[in-house]
Protein backbone atom coordinates (compact mmCIF):
# COMPACT_ATOMS: atom_id res chain seq x y z
CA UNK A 1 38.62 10.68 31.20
CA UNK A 2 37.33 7.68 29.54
CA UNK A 3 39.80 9.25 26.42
CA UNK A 4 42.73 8.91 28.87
CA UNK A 5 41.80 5.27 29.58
CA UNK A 6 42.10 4.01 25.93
CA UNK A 7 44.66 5.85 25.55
CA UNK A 8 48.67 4.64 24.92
CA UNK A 9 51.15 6.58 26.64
CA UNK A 10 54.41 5.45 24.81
CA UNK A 11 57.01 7.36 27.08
CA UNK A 12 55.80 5.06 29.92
CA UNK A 13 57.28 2.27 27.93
CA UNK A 14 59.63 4.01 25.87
CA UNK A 15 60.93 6.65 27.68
CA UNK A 16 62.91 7.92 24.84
CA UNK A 17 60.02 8.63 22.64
CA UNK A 18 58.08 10.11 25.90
CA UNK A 19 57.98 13.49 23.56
CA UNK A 20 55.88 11.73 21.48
CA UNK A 21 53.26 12.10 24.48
CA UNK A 22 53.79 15.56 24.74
CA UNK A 23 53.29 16.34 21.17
CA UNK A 24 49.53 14.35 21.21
CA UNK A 25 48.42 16.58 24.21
CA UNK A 26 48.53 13.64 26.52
CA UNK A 27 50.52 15.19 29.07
CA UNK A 28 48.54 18.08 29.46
CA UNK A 29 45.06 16.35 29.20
CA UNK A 30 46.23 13.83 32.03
CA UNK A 31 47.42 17.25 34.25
CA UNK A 32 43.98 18.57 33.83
CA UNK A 33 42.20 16.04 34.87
CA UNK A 34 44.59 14.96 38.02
CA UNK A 35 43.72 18.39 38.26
CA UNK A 36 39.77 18.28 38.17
CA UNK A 37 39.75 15.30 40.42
CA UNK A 38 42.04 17.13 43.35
CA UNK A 39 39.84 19.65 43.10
CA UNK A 40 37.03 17.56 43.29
CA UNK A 41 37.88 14.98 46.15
CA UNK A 42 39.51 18.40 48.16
CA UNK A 43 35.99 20.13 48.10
CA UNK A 44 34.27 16.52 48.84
CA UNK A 45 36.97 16.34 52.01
CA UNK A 46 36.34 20.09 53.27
CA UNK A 47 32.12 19.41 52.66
CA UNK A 48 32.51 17.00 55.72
CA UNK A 49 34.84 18.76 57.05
CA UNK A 50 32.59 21.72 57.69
CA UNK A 51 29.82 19.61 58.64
CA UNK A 52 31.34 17.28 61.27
CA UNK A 53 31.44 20.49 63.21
CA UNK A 54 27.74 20.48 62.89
CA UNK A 55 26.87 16.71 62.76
CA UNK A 56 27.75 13.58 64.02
CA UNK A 57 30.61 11.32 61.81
CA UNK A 58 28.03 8.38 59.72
CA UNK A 59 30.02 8.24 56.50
CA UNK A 60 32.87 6.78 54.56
CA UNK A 61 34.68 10.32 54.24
CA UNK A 62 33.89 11.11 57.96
CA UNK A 63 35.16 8.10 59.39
CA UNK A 64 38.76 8.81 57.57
CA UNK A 65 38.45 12.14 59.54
CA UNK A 66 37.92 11.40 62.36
CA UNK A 67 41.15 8.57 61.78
CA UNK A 68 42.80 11.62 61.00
CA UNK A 69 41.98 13.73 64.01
CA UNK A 70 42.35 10.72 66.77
CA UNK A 71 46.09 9.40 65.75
CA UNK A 72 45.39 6.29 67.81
CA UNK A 73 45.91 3.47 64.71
CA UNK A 74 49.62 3.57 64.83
CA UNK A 75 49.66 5.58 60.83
CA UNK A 76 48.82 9.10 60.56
CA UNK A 77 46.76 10.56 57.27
CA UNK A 78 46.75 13.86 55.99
CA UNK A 79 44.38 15.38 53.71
CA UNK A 80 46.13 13.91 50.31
CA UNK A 81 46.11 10.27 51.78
CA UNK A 82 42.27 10.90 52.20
CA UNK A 83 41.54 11.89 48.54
CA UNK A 84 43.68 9.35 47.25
CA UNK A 85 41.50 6.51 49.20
CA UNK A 86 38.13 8.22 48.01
CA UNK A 87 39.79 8.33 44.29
CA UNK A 88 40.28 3.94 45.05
CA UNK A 89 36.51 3.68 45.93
CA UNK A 90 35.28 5.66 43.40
CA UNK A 91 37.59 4.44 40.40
CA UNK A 92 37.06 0.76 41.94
CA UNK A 93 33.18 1.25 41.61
CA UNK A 94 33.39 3.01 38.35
CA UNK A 95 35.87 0.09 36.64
CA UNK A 96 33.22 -2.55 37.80
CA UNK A 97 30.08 -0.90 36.24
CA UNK A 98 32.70 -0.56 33.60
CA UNK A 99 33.40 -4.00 32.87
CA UNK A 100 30.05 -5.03 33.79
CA UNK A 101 28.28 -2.95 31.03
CA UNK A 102 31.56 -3.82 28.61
CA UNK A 103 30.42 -7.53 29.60
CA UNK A 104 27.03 -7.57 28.65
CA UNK A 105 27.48 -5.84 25.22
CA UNK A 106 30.10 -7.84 24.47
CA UNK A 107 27.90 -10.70 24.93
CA UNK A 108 24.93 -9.17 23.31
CA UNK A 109 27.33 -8.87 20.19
CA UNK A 110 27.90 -11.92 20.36
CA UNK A 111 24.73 -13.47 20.47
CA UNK A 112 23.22 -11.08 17.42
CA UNK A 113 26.15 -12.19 15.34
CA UNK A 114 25.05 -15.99 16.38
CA UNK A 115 21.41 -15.31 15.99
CA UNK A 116 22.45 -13.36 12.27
CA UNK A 117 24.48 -16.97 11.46
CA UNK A 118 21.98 -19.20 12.69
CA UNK A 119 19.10 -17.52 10.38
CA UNK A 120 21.79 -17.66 7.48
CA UNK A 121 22.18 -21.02 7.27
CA UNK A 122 18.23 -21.99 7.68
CA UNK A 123 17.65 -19.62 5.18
CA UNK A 124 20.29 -21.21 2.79
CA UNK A 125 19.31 -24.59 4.09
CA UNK A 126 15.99 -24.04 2.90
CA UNK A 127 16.61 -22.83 -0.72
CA UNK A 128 18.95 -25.75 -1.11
CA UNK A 129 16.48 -28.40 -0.12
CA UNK A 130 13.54 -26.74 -2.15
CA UNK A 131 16.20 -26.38 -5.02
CA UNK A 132 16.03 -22.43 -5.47
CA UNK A 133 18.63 -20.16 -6.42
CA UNK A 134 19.56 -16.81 -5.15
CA UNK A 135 19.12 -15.06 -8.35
């Protein structure tokens, strides 16, 4: 998935050269994994489903069921609107720790290239003022 992310689907902008998608396997590796995740989030939906016949609703994916069952909001969901909402959370939690972790190397990069400068220059500093040579 993470592939997917990176990745630059030119027919999206182009939509002439969209073969150029198909050629690099983009298509089908973005199929399989809308795949994957349907069949993910559908057996995540049916879970609860099966066991708010046994238990009382107390989650995220229970309380969209029971929204589902009562019709009294005004909007009616059906069982895709539910996966697509549990995709949101779960990409929206995912893309934080993301950028997060992206964040702090980034920065961590950035202070060992500092750190690598800093001991340059004393080090240079220091041969120059004792009058030393590299060689």
């Amino acid at each position: 998935m993470m592939e997917l992310l990176g990745a630059f689907p030119i027919g999206d902008y182009i939509p002439s050269l969209a073969w150029i998608d198909k050629v690099r396997g983009l298509d089908r590796k973005m199929e399989e994994v809308s795949k994957t995740f349907v069949e993910f989030l559908e057996r995540v939906v049916q879970e609860h489903v099966d066991e708010g016949e046994k238990k009382e609703a107390s989650g995220f994916v229970d309380m969209l069921l029971r929204i589902q069952r009562e019709k009294t909001n005004g909007f009616e969901l059906d069982r895709s609107d539910i996966r697509l909402i549990i995709l949101d959370i779960f990409l929206g939690g995912t893309t934080t720790t993301f950028t997060a972790v992206d964040w702090a190397m980034t920065l961590l990069t950035t202070v060992l290239v500092v750190v690598m400068l800093s001991v340059m220059v004393f080090f240079f500093t220091f041969l120059v003022i004792n009058g030393q040579s590299l060689s």
